[in-house]
N, C-alpha and C. Protein backbone atom coordinates (compact mmCIF):
# COMPACT_ATOMS: atom_id res chain seq x y z
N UNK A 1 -14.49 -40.27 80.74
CA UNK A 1 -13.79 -40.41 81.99
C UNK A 1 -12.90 -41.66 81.90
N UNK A 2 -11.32 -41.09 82.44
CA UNK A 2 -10.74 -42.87 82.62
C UNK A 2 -10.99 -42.97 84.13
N UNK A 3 -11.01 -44.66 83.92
CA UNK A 3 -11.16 -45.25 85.28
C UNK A 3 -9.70 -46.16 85.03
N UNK A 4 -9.23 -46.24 86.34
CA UNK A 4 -7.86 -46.53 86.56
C UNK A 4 -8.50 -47.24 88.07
N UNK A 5 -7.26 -48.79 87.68
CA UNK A 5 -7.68 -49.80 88.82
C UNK A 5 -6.31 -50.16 89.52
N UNK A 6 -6.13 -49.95 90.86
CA UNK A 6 -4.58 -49.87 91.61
C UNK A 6 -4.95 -50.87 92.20
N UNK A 7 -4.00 -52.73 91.99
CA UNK A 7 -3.81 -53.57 91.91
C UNK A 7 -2.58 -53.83 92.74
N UNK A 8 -2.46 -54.24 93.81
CA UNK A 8 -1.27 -54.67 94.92
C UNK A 8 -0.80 -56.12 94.46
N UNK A 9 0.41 -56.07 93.58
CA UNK A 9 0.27 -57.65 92.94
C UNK A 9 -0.35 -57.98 91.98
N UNK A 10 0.32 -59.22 91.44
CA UNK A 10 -0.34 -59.82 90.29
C UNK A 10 -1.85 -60.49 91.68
N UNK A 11 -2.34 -60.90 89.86
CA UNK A 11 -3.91 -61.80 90.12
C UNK A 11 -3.37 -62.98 90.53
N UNK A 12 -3.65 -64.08 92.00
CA UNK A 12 -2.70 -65.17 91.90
C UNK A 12 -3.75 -66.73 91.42
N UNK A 13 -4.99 -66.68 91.30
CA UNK A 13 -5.81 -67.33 90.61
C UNK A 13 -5.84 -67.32 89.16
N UNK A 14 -5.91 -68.34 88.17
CA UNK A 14 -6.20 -67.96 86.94
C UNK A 14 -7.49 -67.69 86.56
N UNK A 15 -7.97 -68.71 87.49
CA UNK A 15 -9.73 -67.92 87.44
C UNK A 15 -9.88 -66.91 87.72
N UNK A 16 -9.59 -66.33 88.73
CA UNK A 16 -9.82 -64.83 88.80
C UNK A 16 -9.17 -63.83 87.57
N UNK A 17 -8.23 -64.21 87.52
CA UNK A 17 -7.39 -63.70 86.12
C UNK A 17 -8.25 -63.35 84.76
N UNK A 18 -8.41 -64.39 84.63
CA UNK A 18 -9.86 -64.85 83.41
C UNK A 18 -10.93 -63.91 83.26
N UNK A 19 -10.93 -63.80 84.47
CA UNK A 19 -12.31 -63.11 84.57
C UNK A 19 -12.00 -61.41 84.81
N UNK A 20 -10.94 -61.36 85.36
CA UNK A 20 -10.70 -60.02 84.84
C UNK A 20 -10.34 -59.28 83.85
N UNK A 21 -9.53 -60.11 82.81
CA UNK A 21 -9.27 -59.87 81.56
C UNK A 21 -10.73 -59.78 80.87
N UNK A 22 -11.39 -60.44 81.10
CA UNK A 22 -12.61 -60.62 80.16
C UNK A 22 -14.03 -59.28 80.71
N UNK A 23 -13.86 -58.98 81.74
CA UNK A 23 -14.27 -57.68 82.19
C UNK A 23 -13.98 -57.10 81.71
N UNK A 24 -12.59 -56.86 81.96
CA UNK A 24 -12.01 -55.47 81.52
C UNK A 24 -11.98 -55.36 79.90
N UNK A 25 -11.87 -56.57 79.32
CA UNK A 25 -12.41 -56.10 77.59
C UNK A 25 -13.96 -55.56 77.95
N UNK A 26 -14.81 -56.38 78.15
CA UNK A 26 -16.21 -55.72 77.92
C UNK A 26 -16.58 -54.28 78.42
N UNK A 27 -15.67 -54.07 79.83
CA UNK A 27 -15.69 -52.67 79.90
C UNK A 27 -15.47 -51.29 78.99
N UNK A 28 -14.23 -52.08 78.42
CA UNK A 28 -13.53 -51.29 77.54
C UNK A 28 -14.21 -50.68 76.53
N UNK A 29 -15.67 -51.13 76.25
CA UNK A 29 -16.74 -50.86 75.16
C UNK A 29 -17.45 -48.94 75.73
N UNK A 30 -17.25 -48.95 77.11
CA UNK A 30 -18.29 -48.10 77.63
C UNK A 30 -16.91 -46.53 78.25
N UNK A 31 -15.62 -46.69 78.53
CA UNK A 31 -15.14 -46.27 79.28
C UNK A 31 -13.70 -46.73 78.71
N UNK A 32 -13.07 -45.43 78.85
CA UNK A 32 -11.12 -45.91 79.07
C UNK A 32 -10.86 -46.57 80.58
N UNK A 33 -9.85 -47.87 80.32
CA UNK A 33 -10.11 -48.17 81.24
C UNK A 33 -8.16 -48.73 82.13
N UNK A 34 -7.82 -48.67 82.78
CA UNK A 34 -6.36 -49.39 83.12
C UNK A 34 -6.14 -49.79 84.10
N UNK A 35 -6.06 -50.86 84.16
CA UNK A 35 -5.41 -51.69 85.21
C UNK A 35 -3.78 -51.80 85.75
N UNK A 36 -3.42 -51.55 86.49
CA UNK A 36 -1.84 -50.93 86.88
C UNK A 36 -1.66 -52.19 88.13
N UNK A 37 -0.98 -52.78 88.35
CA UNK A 37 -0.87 -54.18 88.48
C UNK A 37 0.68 -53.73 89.45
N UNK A 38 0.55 -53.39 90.30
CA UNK A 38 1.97 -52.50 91.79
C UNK A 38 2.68 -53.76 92.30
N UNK A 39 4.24 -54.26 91.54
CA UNK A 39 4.86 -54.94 91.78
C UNK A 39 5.40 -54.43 93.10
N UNK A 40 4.70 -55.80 94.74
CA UNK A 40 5.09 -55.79 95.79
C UNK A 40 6.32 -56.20 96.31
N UNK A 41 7.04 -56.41 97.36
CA UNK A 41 8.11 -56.86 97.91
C UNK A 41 7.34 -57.55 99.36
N UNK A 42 7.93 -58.88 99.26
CA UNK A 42 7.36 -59.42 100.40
C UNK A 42 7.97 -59.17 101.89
N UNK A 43 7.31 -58.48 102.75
CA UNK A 43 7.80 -58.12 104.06
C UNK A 43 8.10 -58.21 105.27
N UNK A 44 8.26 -60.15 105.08
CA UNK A 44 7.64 -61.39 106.18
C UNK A 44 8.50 -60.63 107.59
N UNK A 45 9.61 -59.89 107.59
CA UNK A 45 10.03 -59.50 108.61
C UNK A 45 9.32 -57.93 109.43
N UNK A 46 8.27 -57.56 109.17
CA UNK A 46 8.00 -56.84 109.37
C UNK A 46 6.03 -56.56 109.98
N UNK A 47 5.81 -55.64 110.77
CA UNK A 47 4.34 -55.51 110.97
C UNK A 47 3.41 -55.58 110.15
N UNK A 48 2.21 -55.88 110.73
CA UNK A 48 0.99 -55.10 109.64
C UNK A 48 1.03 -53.84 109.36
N UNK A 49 1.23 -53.04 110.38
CA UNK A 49 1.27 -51.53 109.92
C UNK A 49 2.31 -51.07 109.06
N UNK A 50 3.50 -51.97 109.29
CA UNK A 50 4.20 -51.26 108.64
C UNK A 50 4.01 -51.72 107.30
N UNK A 51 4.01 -53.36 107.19
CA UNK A 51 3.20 -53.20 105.62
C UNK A 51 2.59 -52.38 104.76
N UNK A 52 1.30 -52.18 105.82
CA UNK A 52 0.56 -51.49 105.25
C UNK A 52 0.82 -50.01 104.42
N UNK A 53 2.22 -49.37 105.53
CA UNK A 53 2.59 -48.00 105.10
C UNK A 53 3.09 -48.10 104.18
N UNK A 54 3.91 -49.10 103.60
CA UNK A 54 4.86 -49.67 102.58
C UNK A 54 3.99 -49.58 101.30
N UNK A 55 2.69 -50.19 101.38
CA UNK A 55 2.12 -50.06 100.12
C UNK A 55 0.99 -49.10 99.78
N UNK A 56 1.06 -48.34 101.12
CA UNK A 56 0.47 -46.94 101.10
C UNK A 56 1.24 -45.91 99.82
N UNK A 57 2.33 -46.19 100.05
CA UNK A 57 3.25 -45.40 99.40
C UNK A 57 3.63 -45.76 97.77
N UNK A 58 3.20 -47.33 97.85
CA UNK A 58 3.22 -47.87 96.45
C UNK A 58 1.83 -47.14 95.88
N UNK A 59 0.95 -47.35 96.31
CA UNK A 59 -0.17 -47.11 95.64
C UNK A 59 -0.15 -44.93 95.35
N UNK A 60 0.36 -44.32 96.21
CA UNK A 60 0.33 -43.12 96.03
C UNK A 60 1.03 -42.45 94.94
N UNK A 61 2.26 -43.23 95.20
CA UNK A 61 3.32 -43.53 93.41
C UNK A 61 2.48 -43.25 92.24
N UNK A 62 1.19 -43.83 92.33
CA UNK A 62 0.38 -44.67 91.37
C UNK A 62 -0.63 -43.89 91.15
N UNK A 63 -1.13 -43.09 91.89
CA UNK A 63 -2.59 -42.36 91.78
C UNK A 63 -2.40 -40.65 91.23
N UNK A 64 -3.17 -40.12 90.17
CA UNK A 64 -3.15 -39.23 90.01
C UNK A 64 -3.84 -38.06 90.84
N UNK A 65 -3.20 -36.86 91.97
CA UNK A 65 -3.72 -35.97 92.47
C UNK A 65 -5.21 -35.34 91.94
N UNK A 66 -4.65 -35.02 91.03
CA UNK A 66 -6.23 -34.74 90.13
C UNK A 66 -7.03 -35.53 90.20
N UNK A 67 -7.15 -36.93 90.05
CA UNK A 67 -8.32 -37.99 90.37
C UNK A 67 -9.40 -37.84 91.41
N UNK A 68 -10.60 -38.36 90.94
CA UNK A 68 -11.43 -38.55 92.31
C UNK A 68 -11.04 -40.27 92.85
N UNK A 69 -10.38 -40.14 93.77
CA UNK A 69 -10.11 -41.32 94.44
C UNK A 69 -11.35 -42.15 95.36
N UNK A 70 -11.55 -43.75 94.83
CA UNK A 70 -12.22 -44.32 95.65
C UNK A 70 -11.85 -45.47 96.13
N UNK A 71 -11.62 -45.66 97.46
CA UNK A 71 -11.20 -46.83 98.31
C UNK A 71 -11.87 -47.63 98.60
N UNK A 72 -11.06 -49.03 98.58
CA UNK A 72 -12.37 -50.30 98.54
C UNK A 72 -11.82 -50.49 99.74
N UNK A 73 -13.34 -50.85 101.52
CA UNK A 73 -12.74 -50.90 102.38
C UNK A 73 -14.16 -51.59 102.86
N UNK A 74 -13.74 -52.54 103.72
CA UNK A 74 -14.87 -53.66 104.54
C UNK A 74 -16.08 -52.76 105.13
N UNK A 75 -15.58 -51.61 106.03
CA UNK A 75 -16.50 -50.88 106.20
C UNK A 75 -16.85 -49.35 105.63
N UNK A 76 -16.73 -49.46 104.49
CA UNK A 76 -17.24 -48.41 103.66
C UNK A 76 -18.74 -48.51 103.34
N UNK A 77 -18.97 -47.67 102.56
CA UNK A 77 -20.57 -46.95 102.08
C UNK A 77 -21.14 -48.37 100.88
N UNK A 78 -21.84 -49.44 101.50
CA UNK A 78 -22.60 -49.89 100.26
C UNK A 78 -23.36 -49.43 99.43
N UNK A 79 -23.47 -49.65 97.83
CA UNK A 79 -24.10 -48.99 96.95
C UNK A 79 -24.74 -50.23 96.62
N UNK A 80 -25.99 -49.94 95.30
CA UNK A 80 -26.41 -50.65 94.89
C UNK A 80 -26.20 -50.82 93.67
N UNK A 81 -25.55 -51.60 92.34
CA UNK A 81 -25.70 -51.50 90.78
C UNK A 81 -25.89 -50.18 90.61
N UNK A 82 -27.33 -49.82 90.67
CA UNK A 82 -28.00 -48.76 90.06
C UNK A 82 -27.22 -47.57 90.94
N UNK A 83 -27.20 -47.56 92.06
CA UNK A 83 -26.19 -46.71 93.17
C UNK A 83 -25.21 -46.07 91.81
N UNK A 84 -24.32 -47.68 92.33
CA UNK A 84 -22.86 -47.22 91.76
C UNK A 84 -22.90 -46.47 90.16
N UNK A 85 -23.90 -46.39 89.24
CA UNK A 85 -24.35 -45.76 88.29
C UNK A 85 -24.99 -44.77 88.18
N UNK A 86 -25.34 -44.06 88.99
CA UNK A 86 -25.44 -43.20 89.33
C UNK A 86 -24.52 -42.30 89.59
N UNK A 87 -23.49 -42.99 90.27
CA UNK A 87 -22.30 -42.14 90.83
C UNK A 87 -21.76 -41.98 89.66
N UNK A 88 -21.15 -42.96 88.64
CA UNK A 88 -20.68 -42.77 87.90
C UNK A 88 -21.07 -41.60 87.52
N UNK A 89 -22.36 -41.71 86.74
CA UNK A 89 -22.72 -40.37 85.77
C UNK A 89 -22.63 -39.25 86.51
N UNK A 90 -22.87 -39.33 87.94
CA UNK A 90 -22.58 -37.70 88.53
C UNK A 90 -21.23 -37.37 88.19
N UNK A 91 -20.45 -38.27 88.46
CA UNK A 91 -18.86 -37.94 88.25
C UNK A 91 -18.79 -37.12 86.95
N UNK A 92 -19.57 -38.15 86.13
CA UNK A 92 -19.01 -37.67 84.18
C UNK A 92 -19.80 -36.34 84.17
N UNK A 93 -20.69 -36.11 84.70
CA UNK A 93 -21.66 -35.00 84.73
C UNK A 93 -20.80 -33.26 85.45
N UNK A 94 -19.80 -33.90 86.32
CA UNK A 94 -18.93 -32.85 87.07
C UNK A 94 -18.04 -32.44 85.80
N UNK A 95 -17.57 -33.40 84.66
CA UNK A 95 -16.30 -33.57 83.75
C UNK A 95 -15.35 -34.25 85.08
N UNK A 96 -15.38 -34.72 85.79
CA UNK A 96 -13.90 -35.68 86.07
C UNK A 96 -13.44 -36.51 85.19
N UNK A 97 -12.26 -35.95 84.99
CA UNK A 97 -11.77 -36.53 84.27
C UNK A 97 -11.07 -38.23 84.53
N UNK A 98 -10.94 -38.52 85.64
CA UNK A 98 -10.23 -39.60 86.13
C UNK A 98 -10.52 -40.44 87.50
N UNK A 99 -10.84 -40.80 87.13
CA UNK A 99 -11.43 -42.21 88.17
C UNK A 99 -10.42 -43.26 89.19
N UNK A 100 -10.10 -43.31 90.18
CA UNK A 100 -9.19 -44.00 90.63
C UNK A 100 -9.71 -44.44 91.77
N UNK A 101 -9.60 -46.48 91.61
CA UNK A 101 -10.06 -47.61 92.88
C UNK A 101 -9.13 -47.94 93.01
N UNK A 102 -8.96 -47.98 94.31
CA UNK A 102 -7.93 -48.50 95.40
C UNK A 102 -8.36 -49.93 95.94
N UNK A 103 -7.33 -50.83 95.81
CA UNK A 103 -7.83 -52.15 96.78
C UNK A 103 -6.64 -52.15 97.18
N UNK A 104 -6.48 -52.60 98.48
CA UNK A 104 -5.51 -53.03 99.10
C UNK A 104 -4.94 -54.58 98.94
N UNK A 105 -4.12 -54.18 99.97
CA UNK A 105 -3.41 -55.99 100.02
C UNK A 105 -4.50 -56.53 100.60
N UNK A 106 -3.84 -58.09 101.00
CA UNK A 106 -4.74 -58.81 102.07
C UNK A 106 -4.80 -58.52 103.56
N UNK A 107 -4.23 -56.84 103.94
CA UNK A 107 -3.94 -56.53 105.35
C UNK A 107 -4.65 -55.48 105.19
N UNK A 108 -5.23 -55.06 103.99
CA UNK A 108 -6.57 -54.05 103.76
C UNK A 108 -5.59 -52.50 103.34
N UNK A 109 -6.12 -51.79 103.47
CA UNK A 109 -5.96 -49.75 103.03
C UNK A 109 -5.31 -49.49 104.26
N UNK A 110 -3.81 -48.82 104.39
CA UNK A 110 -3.91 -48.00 105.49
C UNK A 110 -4.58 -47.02 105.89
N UNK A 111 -4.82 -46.17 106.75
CA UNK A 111 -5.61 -45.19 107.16
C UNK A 111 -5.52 -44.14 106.40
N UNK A 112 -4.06 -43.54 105.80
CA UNK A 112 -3.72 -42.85 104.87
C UNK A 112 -4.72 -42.19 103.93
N UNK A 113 -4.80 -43.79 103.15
CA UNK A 113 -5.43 -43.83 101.68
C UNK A 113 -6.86 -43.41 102.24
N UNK A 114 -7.61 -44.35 103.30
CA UNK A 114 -8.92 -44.10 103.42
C UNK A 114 -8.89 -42.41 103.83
N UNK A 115 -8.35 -41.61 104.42
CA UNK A 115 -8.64 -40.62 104.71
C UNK A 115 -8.52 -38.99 103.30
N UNK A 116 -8.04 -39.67 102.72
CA UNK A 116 -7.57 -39.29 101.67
C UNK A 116 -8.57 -39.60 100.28
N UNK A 117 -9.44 -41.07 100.16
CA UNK A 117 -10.21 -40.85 99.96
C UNK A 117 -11.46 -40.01 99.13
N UNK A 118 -12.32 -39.88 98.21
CA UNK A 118 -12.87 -39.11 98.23
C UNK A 118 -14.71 -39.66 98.52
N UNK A 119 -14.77 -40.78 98.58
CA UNK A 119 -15.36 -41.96 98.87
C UNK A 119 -14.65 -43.32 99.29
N UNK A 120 -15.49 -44.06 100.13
CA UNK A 120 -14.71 -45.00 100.37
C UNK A 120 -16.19 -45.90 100.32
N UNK A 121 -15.84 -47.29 99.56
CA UNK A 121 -16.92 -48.46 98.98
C UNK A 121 -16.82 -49.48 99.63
N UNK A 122 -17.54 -50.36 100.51
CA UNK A 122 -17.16 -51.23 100.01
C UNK A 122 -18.52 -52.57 99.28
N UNK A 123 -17.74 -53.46 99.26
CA UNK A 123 -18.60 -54.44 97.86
C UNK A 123 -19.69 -55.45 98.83
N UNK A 124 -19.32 -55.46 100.13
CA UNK A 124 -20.35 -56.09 100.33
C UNK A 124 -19.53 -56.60 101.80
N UNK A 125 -21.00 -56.42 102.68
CA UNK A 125 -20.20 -56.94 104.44
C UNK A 125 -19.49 -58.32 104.77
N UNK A 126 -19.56 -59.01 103.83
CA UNK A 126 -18.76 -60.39 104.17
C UNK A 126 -17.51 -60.04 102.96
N UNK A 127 -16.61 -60.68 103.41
CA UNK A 127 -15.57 -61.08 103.74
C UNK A 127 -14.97 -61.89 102.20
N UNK A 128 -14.17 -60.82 101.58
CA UNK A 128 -13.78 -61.64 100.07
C UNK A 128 -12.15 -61.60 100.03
N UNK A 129 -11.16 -62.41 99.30
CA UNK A 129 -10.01 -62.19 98.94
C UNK A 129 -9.62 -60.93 98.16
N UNK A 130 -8.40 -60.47 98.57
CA UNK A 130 -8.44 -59.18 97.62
C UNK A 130 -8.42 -59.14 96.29
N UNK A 131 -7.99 -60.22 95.82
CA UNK A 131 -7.95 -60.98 94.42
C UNK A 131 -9.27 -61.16 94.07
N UNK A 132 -10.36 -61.40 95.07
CA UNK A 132 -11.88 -61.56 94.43
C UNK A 132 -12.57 -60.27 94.27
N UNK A 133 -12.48 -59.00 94.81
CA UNK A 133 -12.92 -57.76 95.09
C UNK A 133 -12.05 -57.52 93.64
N UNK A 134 -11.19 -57.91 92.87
CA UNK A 134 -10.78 -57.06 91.38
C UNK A 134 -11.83 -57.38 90.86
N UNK A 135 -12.05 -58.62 91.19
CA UNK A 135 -12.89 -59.45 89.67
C UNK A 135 -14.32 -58.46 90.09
N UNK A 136 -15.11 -58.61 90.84
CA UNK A 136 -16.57 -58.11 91.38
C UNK A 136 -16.38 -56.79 91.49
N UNK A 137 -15.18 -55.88 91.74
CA UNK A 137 -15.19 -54.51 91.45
C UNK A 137 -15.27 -54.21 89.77
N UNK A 138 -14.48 -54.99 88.88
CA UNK A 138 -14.95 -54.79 87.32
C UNK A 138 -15.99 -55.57 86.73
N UNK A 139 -16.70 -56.74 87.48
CA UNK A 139 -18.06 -56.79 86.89
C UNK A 139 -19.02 -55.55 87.58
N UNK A 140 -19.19 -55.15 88.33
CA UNK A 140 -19.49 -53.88 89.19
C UNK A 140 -19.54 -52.66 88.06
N UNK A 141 -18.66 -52.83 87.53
CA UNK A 141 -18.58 -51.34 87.02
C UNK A 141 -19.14 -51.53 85.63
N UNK A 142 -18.59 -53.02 84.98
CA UNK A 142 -19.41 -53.06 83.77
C UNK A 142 -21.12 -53.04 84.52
N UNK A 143 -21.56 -53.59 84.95
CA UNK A 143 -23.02 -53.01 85.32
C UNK A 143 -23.15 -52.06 85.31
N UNK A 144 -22.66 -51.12 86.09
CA UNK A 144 -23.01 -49.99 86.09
C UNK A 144 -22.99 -49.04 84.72
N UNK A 145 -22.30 -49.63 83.56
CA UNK A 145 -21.82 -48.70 82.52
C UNK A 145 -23.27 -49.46 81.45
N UNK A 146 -22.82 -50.84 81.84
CA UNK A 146 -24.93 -51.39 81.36
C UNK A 146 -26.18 -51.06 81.46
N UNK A 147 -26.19 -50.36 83.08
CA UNK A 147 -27.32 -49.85 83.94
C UNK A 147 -27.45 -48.57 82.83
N UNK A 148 -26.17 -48.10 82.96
CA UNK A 148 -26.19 -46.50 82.24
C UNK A 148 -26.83 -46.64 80.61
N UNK A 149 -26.27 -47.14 80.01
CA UNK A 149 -26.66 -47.54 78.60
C UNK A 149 -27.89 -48.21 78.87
N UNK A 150 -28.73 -48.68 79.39
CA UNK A 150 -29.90 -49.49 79.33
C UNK A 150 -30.42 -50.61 78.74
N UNK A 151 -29.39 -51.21 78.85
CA UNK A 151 -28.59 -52.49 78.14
C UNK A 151 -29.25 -53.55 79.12
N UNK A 152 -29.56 -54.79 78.72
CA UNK A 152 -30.54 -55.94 79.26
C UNK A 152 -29.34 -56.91 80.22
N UNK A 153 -27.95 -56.38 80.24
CA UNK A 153 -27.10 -57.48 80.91
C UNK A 153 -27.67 -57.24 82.53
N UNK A 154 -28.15 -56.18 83.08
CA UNK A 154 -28.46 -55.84 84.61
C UNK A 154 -29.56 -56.85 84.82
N UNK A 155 -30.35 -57.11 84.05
CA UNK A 155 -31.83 -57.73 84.05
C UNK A 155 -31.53 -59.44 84.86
């Protein structure tokens, strides 16, 4: 299965940066994996909503129909490690072929995406930068690809 990661913007931390590069190699051991990185336009004259529709449309550009799409959203479905590994393997177990996480900007998913959806996650009830939800969505998944292999990094 590829997993494909839809990125609103560069990473604007280098720490966070760091740490996603270095995920996403170790991932790369268990899973095809791509990070697609959606060069924004800043919209200071304009709403939240309409923002939001703006990069509704970036990100749709971006996502393959065929995919099982999953949206990262404050009030979505918490999983656990072992959860989210689970899901995985059901997925690989269907043959999906393609995996696709959505994070939004810092004004969150329009309604669009969430409804559209085929799950919607999110990482945890408090309150992270969207730049921090890359990094903890790909240590997330390397767990989960650890959990799966039975590999001592979950421990």
């Amino acid at each position: 299965m590829k997993i494909k990661l839809l990125f609103l913007g560069k990473t604007k931390e280098d720490y966070l940066a760091q740490g996603i590069d270095d995920f996403s190699k170790r991932l790369s051991h268990y899973t095809r994996l791509e990070i697609c990185y959606i060069k924004v336009k800043t919209l200071k004259s304009k709403s939240d909503p309409e923002i939001r529709a703006y990069e509704n449309v970036l990100l749709n550009n971006h996502i393959d129909p065929s995919a099982y799409r999953v949206a990262l959203d404050n009030n979505g479905t918490q999983l656990s490690s072992e959860q989210l590994s689970e899901m995985i393997d059901r997925l690989e177990k269907r043959s999906i072929k393609k995996l696709c996480f959505v994070i939004g900007g810092p004004l969150g998913l329009d309604n669009e995406q969430k409804q559209r959806a085929d799950i919607i996650l999110s990482l945890s009830s408090m309150t992270f930068t969207h730049d921090m939800c890359r990094l903890l969505l790909l240590e997330q998944l390397y767990r989960a690809y650890t959990i799966k292999a039975g590999e001592k990094y979950h421990k």
